[in-house]
C-alpha atoms as a PDB file:
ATOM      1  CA  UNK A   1     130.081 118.006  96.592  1.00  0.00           C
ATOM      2  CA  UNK A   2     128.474 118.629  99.892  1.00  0.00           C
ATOM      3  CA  UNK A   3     128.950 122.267  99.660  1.00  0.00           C
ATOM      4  CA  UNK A   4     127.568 122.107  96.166  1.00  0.00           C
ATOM      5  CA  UNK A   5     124.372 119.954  97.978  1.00  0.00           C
ATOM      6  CA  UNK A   6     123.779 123.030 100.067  1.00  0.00           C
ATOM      7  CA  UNK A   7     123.385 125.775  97.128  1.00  0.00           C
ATOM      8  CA  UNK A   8     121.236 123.554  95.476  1.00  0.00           C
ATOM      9  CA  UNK A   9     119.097 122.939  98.996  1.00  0.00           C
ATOM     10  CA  UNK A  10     118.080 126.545  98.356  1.00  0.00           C
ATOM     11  CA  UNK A  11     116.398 125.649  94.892  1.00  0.00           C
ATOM     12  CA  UNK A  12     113.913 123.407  96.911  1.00  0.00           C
ATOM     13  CA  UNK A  13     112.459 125.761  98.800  1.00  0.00           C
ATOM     14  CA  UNK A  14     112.540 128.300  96.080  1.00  0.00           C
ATOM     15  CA  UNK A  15     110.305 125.957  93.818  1.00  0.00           C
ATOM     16  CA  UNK A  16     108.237 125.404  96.560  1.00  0.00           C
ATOM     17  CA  UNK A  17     107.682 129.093  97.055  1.00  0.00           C
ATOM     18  CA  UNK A  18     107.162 130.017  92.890  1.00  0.00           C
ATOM     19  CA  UNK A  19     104.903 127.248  91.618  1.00  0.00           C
ATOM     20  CA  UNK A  20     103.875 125.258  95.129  1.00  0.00           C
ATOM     21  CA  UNK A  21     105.987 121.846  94.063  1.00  0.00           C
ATOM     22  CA  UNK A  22     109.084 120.780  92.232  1.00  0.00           C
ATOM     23  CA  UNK A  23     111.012 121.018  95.231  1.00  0.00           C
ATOM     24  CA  UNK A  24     110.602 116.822  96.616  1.00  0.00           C
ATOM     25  CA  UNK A  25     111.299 116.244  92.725  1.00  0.00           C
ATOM     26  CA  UNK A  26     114.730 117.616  93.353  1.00  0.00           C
ATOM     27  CA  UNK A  27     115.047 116.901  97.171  1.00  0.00           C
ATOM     28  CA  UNK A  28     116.287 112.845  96.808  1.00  0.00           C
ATOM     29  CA  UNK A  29     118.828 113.252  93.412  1.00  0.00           C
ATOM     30  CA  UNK A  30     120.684 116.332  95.736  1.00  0.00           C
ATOM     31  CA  UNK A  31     120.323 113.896  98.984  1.00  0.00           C
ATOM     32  CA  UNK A  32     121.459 110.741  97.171  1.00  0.00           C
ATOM     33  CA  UNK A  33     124.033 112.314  94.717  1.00  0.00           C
ATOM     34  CA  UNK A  34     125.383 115.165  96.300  1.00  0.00           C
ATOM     35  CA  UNK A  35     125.504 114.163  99.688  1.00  0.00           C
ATOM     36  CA  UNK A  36     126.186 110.601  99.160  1.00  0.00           C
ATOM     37  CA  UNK A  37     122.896 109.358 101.676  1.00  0.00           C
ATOM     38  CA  UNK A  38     121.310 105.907 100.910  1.00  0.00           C
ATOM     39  CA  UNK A  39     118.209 106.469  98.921  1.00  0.00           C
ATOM     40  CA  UNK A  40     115.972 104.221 101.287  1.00  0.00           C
ATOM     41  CA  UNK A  41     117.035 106.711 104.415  1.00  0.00           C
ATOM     42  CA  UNK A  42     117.058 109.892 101.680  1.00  0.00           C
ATOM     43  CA  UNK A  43     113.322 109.503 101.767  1.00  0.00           C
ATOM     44  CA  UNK A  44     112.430 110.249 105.023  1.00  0.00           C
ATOM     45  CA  UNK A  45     114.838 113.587 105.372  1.00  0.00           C
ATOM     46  CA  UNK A  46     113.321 114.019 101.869  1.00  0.00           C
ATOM     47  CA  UNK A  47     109.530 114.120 104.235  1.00  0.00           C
ATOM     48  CA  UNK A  48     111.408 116.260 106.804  1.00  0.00           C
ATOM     49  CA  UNK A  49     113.079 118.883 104.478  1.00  0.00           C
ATOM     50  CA  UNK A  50     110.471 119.218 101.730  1.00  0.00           C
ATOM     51  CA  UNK A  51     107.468 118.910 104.533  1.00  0.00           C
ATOM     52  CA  UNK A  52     109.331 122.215 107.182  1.00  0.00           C
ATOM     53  CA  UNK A  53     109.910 123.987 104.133  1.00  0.00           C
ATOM     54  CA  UNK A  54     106.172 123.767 102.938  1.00  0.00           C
ATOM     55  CA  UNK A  55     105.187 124.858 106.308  1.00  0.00           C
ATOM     56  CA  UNK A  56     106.810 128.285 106.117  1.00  0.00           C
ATOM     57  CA  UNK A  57     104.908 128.725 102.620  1.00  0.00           C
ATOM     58  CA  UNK A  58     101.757 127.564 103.985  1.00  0.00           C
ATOM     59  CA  UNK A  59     101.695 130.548 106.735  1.00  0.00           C
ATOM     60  CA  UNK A  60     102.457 132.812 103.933  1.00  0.00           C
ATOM     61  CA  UNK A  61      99.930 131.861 101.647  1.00  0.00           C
ATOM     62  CA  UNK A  62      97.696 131.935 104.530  1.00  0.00           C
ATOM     63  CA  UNK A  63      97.965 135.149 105.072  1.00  0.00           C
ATOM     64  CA  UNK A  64      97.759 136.145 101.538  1.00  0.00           C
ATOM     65  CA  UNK A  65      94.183 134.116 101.158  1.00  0.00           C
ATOM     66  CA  UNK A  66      95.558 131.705  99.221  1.00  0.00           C
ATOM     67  CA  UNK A  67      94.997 128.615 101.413  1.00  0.00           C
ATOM     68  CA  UNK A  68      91.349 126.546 101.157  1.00  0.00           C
ATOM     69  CA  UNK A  69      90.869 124.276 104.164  1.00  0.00           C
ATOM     70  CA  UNK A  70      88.155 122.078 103.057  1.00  0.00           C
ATOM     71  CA  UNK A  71      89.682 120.881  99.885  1.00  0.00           C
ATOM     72  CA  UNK A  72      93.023 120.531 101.699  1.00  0.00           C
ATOM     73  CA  UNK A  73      91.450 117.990 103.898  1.00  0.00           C
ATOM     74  CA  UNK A  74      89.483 116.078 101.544  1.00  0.00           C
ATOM     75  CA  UNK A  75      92.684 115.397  99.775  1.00  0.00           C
ATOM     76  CA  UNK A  76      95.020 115.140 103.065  1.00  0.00           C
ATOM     77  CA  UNK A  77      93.147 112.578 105.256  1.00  0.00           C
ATOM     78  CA  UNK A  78      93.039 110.218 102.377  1.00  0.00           C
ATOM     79  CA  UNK A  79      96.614 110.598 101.424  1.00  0.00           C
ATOM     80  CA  UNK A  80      97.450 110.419 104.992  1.00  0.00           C
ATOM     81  CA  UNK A  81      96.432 106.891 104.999  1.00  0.00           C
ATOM     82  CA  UNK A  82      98.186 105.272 102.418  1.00  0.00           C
ATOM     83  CA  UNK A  83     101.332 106.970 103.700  1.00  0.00           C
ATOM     84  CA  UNK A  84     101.547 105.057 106.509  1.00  0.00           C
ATOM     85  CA  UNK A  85     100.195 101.829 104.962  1.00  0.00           C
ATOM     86  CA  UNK A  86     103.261 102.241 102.262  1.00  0.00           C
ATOM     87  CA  UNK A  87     105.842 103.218 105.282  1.00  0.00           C
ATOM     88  CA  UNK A  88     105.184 101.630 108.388  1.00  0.00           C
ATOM     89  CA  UNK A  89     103.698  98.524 106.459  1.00  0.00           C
ATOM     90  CA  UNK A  90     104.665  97.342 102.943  1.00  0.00           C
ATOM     91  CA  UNK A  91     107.895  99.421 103.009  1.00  0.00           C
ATOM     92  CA  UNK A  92     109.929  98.018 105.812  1.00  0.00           C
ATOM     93  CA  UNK A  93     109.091  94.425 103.938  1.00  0.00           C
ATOM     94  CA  UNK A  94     110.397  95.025 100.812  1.00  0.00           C
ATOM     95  CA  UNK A  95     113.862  92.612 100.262  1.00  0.00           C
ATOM     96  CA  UNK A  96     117.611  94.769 100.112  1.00  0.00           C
ATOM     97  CA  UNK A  97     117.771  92.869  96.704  1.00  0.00           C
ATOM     98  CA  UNK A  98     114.852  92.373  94.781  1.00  0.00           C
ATOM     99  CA  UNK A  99     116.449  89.855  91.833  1.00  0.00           C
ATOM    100  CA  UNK A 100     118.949  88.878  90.059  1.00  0.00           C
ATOM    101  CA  UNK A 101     119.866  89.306  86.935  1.00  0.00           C
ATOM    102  CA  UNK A 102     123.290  87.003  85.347  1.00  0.00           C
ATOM    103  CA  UNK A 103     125.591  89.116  87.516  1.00  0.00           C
ATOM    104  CA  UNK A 104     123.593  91.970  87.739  1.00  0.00           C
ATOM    105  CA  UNK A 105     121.699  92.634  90.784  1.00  0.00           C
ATOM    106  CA  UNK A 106     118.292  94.626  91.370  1.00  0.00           C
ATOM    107  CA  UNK A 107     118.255  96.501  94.596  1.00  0.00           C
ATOM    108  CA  UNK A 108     115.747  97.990  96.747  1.00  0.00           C
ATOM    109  CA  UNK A 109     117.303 101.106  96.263  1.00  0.00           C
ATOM    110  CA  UNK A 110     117.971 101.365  92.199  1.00  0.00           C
ATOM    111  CA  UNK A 111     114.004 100.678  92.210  1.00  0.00           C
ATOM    112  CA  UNK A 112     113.359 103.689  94.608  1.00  0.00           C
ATOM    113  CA  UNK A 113     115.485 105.816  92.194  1.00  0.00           C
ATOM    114  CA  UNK A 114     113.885 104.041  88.665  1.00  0.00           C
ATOM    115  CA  UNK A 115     110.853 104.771  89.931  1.00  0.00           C
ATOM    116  CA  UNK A 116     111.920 107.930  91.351  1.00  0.00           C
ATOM    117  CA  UNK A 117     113.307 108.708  88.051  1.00  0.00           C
ATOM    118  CA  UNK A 118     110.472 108.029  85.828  1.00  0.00           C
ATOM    119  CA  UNK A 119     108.013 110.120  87.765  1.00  0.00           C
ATOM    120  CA  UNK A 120     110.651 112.924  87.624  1.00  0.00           C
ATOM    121  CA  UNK A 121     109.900 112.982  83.894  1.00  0.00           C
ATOM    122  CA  UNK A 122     106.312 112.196  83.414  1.00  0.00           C
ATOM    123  CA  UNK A 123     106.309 115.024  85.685  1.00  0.00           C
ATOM    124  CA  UNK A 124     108.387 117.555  83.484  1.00  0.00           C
ATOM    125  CA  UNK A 125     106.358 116.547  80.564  1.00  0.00           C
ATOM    126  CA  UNK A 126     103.117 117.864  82.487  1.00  0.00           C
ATOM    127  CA  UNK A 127     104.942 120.997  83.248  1.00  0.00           C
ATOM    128  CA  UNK A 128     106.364 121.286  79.980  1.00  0.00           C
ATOM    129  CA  UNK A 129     103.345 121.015  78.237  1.00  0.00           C
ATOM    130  CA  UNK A 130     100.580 123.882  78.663  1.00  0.00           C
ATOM    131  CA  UNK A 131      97.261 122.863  79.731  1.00  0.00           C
ATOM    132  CA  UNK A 132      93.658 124.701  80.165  1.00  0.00           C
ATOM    133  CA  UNK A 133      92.332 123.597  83.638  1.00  0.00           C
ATOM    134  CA  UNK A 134      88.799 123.500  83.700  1.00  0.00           C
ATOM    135  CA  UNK A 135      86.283 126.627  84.551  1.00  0.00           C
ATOM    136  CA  UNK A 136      86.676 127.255  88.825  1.00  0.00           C
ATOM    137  CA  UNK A 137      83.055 128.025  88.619  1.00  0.00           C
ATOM    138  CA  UNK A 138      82.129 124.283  88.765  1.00  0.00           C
ATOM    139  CA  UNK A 139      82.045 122.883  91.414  1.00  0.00           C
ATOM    140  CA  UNK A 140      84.436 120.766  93.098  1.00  0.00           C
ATOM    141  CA  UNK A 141      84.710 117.215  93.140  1.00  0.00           C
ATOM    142  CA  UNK A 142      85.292 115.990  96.426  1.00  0.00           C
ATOM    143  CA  UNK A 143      84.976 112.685  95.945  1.00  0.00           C
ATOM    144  CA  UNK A 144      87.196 112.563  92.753  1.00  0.00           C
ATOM    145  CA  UNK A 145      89.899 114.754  94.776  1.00  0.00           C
ATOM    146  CA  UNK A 146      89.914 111.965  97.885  1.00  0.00           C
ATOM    147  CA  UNK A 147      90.597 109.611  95.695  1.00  0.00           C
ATOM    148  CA  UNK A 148      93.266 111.523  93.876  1.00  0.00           C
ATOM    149  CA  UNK A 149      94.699 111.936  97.376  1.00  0.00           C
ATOM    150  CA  UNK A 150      94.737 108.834  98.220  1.00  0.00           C
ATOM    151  CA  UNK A 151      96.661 107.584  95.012  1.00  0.00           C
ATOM    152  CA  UNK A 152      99.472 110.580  95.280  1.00  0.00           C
ATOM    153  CA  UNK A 153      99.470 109.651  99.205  1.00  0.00           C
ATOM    154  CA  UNK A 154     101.069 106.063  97.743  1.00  0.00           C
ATOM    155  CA  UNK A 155     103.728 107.991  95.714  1.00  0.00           C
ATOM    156  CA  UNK A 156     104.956 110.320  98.708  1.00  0.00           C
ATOM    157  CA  UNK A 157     104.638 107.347 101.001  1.00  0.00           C
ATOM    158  CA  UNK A 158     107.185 105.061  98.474  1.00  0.00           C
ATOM    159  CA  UNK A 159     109.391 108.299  97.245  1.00  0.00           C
ATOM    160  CA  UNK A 160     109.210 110.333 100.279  1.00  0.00           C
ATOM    161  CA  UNK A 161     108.416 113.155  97.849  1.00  0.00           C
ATOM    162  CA  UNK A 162     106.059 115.869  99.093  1.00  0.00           C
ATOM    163  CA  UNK A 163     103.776 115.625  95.497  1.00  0.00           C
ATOM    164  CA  UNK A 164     103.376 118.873  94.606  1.00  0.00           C
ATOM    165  CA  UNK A 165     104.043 118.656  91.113  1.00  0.00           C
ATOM    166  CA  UNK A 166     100.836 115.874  91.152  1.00  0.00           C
ATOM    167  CA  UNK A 167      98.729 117.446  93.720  1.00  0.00           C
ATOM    168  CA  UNK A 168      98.813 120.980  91.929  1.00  0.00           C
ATOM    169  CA  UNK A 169      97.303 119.693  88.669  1.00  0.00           C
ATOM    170  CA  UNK A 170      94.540 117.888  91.451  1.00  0.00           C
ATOM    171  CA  UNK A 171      93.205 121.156  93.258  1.00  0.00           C
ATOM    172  CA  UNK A 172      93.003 122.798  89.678  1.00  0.00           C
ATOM    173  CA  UNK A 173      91.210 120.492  87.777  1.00  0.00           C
ATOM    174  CA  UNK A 174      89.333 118.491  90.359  1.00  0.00           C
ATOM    175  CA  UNK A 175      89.164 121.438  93.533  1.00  0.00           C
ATOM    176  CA  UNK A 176      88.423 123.890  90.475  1.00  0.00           C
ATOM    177  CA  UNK A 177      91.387 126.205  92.436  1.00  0.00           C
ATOM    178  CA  UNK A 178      92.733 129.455  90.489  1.00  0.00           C
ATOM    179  CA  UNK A 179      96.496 128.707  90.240  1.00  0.00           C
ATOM    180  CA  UNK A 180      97.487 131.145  93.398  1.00  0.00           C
ATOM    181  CA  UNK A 181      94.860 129.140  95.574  1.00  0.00           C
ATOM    182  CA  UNK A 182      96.155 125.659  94.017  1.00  0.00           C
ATOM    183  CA  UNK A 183      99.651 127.099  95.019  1.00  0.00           C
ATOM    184  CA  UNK A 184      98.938 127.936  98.747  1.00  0.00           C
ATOM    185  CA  UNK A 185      96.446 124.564  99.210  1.00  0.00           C
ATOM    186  CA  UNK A 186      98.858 122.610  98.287  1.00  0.00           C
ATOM    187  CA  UNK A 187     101.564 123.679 100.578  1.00  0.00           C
ATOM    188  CA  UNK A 188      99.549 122.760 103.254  1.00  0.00           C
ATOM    189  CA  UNK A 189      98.847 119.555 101.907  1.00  0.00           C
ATOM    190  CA  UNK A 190     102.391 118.921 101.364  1.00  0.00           C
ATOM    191  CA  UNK A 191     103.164 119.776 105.171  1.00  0.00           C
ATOM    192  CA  UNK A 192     100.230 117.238 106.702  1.00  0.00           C
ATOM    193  CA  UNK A 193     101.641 114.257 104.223  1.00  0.00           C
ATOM    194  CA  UNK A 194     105.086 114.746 104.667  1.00  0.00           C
ATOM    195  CA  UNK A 195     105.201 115.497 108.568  1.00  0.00           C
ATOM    196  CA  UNK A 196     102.829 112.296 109.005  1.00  0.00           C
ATOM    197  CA  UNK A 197     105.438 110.354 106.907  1.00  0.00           C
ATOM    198  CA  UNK A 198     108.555 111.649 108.775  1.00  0.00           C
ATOM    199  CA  UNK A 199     106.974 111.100 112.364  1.00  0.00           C
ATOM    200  CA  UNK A 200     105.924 107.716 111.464  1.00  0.00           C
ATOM    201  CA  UNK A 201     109.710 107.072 110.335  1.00  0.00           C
ATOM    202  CA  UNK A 202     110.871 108.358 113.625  1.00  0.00           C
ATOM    203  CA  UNK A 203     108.579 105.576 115.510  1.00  0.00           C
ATOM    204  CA  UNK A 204     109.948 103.056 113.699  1.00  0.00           C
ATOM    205  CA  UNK A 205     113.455 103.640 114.490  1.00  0.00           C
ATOM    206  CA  UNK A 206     114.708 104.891 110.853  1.00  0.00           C
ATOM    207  CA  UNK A 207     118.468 106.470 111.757  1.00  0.00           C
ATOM    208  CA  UNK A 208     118.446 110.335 111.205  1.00  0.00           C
ATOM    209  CA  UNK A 209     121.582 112.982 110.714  1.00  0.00           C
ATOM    210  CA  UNK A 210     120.084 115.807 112.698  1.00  0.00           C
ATOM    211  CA  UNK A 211     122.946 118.310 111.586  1.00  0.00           C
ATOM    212  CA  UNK A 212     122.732 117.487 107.936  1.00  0.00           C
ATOM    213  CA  UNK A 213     119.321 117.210 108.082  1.00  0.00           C
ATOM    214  CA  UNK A 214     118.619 121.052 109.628  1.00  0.00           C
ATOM    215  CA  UNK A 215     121.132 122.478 107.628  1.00  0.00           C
ATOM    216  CA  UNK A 216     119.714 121.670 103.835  1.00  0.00           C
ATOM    217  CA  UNK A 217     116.066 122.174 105.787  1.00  0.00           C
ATOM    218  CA  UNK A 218     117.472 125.853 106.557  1.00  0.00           C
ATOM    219  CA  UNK A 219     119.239 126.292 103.013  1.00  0.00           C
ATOM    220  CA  UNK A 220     115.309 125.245 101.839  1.00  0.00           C
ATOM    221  CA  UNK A 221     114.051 127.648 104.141  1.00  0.00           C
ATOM    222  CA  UNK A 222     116.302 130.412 102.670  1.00  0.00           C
ATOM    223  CA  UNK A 223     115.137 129.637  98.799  1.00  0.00           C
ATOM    224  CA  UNK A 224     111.462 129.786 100.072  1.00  0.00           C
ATOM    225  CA  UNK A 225     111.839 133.286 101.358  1.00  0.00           C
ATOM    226  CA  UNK A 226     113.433 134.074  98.004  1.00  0.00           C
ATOM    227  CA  UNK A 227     110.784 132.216  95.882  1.00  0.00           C
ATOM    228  CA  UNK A 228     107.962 134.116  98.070  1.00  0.00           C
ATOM    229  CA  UNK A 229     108.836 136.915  97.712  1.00  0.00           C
ATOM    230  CA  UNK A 230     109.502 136.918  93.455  1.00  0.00           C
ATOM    231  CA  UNK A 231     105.699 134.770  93.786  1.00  0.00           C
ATOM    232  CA  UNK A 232     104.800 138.143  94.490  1.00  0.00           C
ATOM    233  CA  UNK A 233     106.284 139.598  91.172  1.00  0.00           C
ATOM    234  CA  UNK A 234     106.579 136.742  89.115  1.00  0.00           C
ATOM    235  CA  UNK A 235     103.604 134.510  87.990  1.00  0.00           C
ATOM    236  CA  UNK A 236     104.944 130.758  88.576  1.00  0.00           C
ATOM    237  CA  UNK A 237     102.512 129.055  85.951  1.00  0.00           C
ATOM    238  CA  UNK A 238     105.332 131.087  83.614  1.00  0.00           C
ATOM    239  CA  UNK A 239     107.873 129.587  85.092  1.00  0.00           C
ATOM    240  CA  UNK A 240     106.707 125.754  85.048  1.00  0.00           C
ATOM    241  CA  UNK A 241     108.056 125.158  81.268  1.00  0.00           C
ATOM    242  CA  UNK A 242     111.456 125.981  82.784  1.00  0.00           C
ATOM    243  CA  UNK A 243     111.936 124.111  85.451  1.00  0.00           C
ATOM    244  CA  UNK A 244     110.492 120.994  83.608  1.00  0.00           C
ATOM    245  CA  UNK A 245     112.937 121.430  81.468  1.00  0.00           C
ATOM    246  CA  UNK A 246     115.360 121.174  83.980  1.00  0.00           C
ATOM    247  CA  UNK A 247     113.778 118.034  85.897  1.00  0.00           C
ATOM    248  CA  UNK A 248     113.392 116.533  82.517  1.00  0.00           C
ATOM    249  CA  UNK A 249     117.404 116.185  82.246  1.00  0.00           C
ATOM    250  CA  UNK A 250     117.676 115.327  85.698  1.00  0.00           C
ATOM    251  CA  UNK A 251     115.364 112.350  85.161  1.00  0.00           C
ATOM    252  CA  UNK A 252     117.395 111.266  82.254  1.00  0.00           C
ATOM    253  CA  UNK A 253     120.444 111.962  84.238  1.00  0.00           C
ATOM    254  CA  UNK A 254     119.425 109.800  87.020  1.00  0.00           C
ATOM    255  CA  UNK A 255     118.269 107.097  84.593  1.00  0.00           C
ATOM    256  CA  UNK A 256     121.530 107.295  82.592  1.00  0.00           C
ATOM    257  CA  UNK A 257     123.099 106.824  86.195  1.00  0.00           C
ATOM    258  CA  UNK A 258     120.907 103.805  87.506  1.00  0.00           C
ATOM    259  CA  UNK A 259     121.672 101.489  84.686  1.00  0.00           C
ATOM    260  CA  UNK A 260     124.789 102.092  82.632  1.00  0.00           C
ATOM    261  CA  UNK A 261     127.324 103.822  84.720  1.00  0.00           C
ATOM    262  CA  UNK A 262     126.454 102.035  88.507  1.00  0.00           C
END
C-alpha cells in the first residue's frame, strides 16, 4: 500500500500544476489510507507536502506572468490568521472523543475525515458543474476577497488542505483573474497558508516522519513538473469535470469508509 501511496503522491502535484488545486483534496485520503498516518498528524504533512509542492508552481507561474501579488495578499494575510487561531488555538483543545453514541464512539479524527469528506464533494460538484465567472474588466473586490480568505483560511487551518479548489473560484469571481492568472495566484497563496500552518505545527511540538514526509513531497514535486509542463499544452479548466469526477467517488468512498465499514 505504501508503494501504491507514492504513485499516487505524484497526482498531487500534477493537479496542482494543471488546474492550481485538487491536490490537498487528495493529499489526507492517500496519507490516512494508504500510508496508514493518523488523520490529526496527516494534516500538518498534508500543509508541508501540498504547501513545497505549490512553491515550485508558484516560481513557474511567476515566470510565465501568471502570478498577481496584490490580490494574493489581500486574500493571504487574512487567511493567515485564522490558520493559526484554528491550529495553535481551538485545535489542540478539541477532545480525542467527541461523544458517544450506544456503543458507538465519535472521534476527533472520524470528524476531521466527515468533514474532510463532505468538502471533498461539494467541491467536485463545483468542478463538475460549468460556471461563467464574471467579466475581469470589473474591478476587484478586495474587501469581498479578504473576507473570502479569511473563511477558506478556517478550512486549511482544520483540514490542513492547501484550498485551492475554494480559493480558485475566489480570484475568478471576486479578484476578476483570467483562469491562467487564478491558476498561478493561487499557488502562491497556497504556499503562504500552508507553510504558516506547518511552521506553526512545528512550534508546537506536533511529531513529524521526515523520511516519509520528503519522499511523497518529492513524488509531488515530480507530478508538478509533469502537470507544468502539459499546463502548457493542455487547458486545465477542460480538465476540472474529470477530476471532480474522480474526487466525487473518493468523497463517497471515504464516507462509505467513516461510518459503515470502521
Amino acid at each position: 500500500m505504501e508503494y501504491l501511496g507514492y504513485i499516487a503522491s505524484i497526482i498531487i502535484g500534477l493537479s496542482l500544476g494543471l488546474i492550481g488545486g485538487g491536490g490537498s483534496i487528495l493529499t489526507i485520503p492517500i496519507l490516512v489510507y494508504l500510508f496508514k498516518i493518523d488523520p490529526e498528524i496527516a494534516t500538518s504533512y498534508s500543509l508541508f507536502i501540498v504547501g513545497v509542492t505549490a512553491l515550485f508552481g508558484c516560481v513557474s507561474h511567476y515566470k510565465m506572468g501568471n502570478l498577481k501579488i496584490k490580490s494574493a495578499l489581500y486574500f493571504a494575510i487574512p487567511s493567515v490568521i485564522s490558520i493559526l487561531i484554528i491550529r495553535e488555538v481551538i485545535f489542540p483543545k478539541i477532545a480525542t472523543t467527541l461523544f458517544s453514541i450506544a456503543s458507538y464512539q465519535v472521534s476527533k479524527n472520524a470528524l476531521i475525515m466527515s468533514v474532510f469528506s463532505v468538502l471533498m464533494i461539494a467541491s467536485a460538484i463545483t468542478m463538475i458543474r460549468k460556471s461563467k465567472p464574471s467579466s475581469s474588466a470589473n474591478k476587484t473586490n478586495y474587501k469581498q476577497l479578504s473576507a473570502i480568505g479569511f473563511l477558506i483560511g478556517i478550512v486549511t487551518g482544520f483540514l490542513g488542505a492547501g484550498g485551492g479548489f475554494l480559493i480558485i473560484p475566489a480570484l475568478l469571481f471576486f479578484a476578476k483573474l483570467p483562469m491562467k492568472q487564478a491558476v498561478g495566484t493561487s499557488l502562491l497563496i497556497i504556499f503562504i497558508n500552508s507553510s504558516i500552518g506547518f511552521g506553526g505545527d512545528l512550534y508546537i511540538g506536533t511529531p513529524i516522519n521526515y523520511k516519509i514526509l520528503f519522499l511523497i513531497s518529492g513524488m509531488a514535486f515530480i507530478g508538478m513538473l509533469i502537470g507544468l509542463q502539459l499546463s502548457k499544452k493542455i487547458d486545465g479548466a477542460q480538465l476540472k469535470p474529470i477530476f471532480g469526477w474522480f474526487v466525487l467517488f473518493m468523497g463517497i468512498y471515504i464516507i462509505t469508509k467513516e461510518f459503515f465499514f470502521k
